[in-house]
PDB file of N, CA and C in Angstrom:
ATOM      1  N   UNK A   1      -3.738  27.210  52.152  1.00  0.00           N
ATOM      2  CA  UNK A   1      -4.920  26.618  52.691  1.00  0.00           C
ATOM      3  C   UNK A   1      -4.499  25.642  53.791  1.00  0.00           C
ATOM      4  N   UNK A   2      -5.391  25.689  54.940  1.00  0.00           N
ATOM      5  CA  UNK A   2      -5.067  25.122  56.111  1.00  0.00           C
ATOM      6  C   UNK A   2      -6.343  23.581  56.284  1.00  0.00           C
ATOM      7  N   UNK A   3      -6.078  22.311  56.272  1.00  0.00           N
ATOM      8  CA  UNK A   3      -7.352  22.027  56.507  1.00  0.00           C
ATOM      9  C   UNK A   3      -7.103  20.884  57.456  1.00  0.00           C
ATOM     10  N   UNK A   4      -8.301  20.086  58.736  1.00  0.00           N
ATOM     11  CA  UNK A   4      -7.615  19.430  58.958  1.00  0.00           C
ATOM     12  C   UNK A   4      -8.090  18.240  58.479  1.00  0.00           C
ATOM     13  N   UNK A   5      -7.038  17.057  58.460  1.00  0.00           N
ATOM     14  CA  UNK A   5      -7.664  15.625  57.789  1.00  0.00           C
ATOM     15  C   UNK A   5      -7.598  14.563  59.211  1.00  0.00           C
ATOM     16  N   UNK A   6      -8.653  13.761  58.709  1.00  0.00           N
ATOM     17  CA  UNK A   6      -8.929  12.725  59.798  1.00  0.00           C
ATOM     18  C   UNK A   6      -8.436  11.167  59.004  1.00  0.00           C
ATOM     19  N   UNK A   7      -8.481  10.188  59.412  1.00  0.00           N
ATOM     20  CA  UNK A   7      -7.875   9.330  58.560  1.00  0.00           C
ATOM     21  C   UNK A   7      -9.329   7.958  59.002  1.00  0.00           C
ATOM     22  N   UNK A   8      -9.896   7.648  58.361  1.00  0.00           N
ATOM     23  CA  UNK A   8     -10.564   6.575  58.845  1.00  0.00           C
ATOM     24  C   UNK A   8      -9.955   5.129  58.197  1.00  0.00           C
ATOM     25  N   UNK A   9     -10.319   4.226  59.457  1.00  0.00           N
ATOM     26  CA  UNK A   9      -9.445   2.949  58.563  1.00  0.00           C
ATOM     27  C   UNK A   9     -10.776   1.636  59.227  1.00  0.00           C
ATOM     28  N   UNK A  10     -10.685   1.058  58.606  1.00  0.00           N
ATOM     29  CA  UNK A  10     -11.508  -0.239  58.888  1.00  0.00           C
ATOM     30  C   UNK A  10     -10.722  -1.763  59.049  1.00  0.00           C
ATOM     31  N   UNK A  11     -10.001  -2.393  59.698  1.00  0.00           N
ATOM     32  CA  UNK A  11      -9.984  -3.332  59.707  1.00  0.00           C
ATOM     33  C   UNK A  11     -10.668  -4.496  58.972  1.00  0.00           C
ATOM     34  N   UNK A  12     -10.042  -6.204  58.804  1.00  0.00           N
ATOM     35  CA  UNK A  12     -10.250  -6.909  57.997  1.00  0.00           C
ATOM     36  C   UNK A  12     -11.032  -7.807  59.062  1.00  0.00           C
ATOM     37  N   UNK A  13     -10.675  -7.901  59.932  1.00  0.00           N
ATOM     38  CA  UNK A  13     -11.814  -7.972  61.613  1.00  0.00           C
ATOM     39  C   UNK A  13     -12.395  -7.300  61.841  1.00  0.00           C
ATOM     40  N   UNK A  14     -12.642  -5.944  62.015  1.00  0.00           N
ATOM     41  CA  UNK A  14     -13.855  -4.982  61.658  1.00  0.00           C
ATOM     42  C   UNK A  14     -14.905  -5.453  60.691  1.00  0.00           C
ATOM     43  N   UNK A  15     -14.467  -5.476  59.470  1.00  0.00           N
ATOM     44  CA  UNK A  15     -15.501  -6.006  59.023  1.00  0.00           C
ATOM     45  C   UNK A  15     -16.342  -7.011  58.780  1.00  0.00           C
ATOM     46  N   UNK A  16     -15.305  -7.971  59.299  1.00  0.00           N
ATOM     47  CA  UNK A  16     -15.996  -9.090  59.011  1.00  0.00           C
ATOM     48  C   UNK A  16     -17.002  -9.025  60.579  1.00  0.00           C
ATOM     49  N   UNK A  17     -17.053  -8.375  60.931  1.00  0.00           N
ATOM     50  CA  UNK A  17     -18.052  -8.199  62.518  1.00  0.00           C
ATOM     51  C   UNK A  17     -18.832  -7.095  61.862  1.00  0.00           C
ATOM     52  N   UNK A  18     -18.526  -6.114  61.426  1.00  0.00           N
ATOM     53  CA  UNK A  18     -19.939  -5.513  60.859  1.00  0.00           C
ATOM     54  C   UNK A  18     -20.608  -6.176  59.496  1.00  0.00           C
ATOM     55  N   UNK A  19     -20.115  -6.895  58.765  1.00  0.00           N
ATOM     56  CA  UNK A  19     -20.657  -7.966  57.561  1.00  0.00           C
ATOM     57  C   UNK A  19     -20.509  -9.193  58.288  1.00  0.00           C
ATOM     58  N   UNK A  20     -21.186  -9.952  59.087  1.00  0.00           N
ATOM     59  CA  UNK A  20     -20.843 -11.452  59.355  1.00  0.00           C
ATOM     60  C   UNK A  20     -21.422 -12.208  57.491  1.00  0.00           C
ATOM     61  N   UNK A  21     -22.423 -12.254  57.498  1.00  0.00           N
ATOM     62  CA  UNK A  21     -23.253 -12.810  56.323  1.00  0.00           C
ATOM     63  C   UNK A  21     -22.743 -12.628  54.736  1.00  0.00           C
ATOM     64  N   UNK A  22     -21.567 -11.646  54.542  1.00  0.00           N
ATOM     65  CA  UNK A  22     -20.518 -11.541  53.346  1.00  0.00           C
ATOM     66  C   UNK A  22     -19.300 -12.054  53.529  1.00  0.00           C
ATOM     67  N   UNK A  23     -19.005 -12.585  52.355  1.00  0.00           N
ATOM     68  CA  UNK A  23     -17.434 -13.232  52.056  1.00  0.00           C
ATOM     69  C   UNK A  23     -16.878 -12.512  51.484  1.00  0.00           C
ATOM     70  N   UNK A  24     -17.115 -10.963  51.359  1.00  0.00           N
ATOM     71  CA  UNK A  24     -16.207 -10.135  49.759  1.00  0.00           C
ATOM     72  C   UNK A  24     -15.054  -9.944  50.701  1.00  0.00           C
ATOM     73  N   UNK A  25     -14.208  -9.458  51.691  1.00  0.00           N
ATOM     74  CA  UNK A  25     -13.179  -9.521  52.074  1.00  0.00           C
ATOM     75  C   UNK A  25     -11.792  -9.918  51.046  1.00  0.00           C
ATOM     76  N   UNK A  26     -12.026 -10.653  49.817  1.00  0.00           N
ATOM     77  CA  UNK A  26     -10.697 -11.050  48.877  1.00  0.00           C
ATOM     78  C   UNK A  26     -10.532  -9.616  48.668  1.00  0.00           C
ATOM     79  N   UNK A  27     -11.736  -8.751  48.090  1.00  0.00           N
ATOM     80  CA  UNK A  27     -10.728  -7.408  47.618  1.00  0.00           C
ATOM     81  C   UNK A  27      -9.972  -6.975  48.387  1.00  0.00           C
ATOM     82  N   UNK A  28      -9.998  -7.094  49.698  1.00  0.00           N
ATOM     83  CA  UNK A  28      -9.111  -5.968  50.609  1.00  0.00           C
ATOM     84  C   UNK A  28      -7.858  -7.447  51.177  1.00  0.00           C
ATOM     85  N   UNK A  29      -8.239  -8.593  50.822  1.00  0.00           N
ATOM     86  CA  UNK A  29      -7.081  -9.334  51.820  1.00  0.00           C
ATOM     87  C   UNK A  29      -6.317 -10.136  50.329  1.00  0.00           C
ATOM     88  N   UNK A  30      -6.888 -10.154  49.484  1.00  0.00           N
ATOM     89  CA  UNK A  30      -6.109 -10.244  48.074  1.00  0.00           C
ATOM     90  C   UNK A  30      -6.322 -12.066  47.872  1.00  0.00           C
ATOM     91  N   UNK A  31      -6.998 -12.539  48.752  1.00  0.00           N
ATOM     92  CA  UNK A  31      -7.357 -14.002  49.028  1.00  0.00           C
ATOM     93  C   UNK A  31      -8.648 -14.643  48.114  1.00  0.00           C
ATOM     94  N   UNK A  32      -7.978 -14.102  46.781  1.00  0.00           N
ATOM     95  CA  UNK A  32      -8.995 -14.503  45.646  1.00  0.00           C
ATOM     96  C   UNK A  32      -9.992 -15.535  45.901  1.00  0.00           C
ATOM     97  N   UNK A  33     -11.512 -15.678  45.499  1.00  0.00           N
ATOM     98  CA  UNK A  33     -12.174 -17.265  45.766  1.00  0.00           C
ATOM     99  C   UNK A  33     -11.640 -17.996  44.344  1.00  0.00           C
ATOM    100  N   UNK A  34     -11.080 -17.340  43.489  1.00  0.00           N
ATOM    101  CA  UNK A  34     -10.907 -18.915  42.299  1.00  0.00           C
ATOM    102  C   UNK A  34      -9.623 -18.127  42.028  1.00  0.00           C
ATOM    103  N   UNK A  35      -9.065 -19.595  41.093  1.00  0.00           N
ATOM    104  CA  UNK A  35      -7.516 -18.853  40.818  1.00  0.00           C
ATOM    105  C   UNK A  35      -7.426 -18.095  39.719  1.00  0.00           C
ATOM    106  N   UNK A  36      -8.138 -17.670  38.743  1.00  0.00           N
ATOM    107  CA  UNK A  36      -8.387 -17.031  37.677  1.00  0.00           C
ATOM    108  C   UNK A  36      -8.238 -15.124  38.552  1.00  0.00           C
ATOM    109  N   UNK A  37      -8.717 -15.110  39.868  1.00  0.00           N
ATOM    110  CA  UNK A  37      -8.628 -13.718  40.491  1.00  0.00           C
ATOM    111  C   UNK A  37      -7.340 -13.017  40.183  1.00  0.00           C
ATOM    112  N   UNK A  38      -6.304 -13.555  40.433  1.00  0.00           N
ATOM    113  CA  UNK A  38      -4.922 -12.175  39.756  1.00  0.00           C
ATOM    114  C   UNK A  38      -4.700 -11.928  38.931  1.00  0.00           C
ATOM    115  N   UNK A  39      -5.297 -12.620  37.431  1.00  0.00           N
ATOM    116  CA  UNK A  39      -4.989 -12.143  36.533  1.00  0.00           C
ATOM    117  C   UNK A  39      -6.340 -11.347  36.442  1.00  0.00           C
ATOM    118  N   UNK A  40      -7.763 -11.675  36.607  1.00  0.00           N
ATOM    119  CA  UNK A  40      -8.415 -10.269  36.676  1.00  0.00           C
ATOM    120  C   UNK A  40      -8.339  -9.171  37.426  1.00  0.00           C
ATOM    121  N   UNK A  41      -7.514  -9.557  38.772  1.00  0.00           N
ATOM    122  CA  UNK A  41      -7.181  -8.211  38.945  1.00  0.00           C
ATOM    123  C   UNK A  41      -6.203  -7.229  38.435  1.00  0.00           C
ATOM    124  N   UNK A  42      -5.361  -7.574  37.892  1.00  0.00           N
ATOM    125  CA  UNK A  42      -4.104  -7.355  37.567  1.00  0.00           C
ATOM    126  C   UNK A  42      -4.505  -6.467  36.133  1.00  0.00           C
ATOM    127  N   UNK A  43      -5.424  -7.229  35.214  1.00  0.00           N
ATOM    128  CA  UNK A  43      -5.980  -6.843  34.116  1.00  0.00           C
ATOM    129  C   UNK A  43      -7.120  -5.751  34.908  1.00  0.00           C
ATOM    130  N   UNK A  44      -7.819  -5.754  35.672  1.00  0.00           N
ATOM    131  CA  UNK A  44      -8.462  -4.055  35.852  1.00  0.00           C
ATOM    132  C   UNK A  44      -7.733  -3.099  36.520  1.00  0.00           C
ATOM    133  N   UNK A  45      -6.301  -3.415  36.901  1.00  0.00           N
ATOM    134  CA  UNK A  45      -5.280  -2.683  37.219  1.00  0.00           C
ATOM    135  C   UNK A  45      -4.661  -1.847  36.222  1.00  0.00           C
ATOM    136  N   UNK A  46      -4.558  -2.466  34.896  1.00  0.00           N
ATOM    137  CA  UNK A  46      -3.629  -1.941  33.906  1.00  0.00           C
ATOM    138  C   UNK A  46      -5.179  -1.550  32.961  1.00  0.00           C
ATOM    139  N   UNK A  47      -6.154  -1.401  32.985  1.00  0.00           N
ATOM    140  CA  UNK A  47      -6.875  -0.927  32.436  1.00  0.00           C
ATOM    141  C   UNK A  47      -7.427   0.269  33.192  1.00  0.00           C
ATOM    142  N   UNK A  48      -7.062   0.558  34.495  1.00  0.00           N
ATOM    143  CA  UNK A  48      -7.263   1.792  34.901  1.00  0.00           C
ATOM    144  C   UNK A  48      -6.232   2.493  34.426  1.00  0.00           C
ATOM    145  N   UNK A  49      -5.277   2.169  34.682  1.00  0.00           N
ATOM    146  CA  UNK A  49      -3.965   2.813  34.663  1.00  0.00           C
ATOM    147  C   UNK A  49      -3.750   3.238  32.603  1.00  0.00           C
ATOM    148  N   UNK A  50      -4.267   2.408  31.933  1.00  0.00           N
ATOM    149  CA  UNK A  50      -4.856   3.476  30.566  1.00  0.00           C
ATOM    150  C   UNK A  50      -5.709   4.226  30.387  1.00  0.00           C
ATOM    151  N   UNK A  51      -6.695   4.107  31.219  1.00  0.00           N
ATOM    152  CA  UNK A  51      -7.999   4.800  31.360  1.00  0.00           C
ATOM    153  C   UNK A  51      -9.288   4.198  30.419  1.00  0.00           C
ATOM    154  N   UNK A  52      -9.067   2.906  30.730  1.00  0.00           N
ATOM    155  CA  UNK A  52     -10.004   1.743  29.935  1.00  0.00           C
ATOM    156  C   UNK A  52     -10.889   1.382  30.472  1.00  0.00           C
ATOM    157  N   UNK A  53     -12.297   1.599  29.734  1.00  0.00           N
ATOM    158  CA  UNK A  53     -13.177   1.328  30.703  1.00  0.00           C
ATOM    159  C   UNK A  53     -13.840   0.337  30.507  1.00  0.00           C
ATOM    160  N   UNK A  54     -13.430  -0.576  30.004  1.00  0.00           N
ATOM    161  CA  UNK A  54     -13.865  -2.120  29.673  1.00  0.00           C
ATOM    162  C   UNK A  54     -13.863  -3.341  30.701  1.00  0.00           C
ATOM    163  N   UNK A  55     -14.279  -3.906  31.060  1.00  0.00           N
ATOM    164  CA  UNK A  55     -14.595  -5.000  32.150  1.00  0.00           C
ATOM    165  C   UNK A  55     -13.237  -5.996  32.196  1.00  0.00           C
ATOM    166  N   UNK A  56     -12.612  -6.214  32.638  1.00  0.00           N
ATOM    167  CA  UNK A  56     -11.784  -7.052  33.069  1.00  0.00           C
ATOM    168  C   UNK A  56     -11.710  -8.353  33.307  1.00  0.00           C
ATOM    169  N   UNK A  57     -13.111  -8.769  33.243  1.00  0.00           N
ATOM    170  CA  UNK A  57     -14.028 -10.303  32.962  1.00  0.00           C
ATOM    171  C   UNK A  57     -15.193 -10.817  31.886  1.00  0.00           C
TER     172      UNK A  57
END
């Protein structure tokens, strides 16, 4: 099978120009708003990675 792929990418300046009025940007720049953020992320990391589908907070 032959197919072709395109790659789309968005910038962390991209978006913040197409979202001015949102702050979610921590998921993609890892710049948690409280310090409690790495260990919840870290914990819905290793609960994907069992296939757990329980909340992480």
């Amino acid at each position: 099978m032959k197919s072709e792929v395109k790659i789309i990418f968005q910038s962390v300046v991209g978006l913040h120009k197409a979202c001015p009025n949102h702050l979610g940007d921590w998921y993609f720049t890892g710049d948690f708003p409280t310090p409690g953020g790495h260990r919840v992320v870290n914990k819905a990391f290793v609960y994907y990675m069992e296939g757990n589908n329980d909340r992480a907070y």
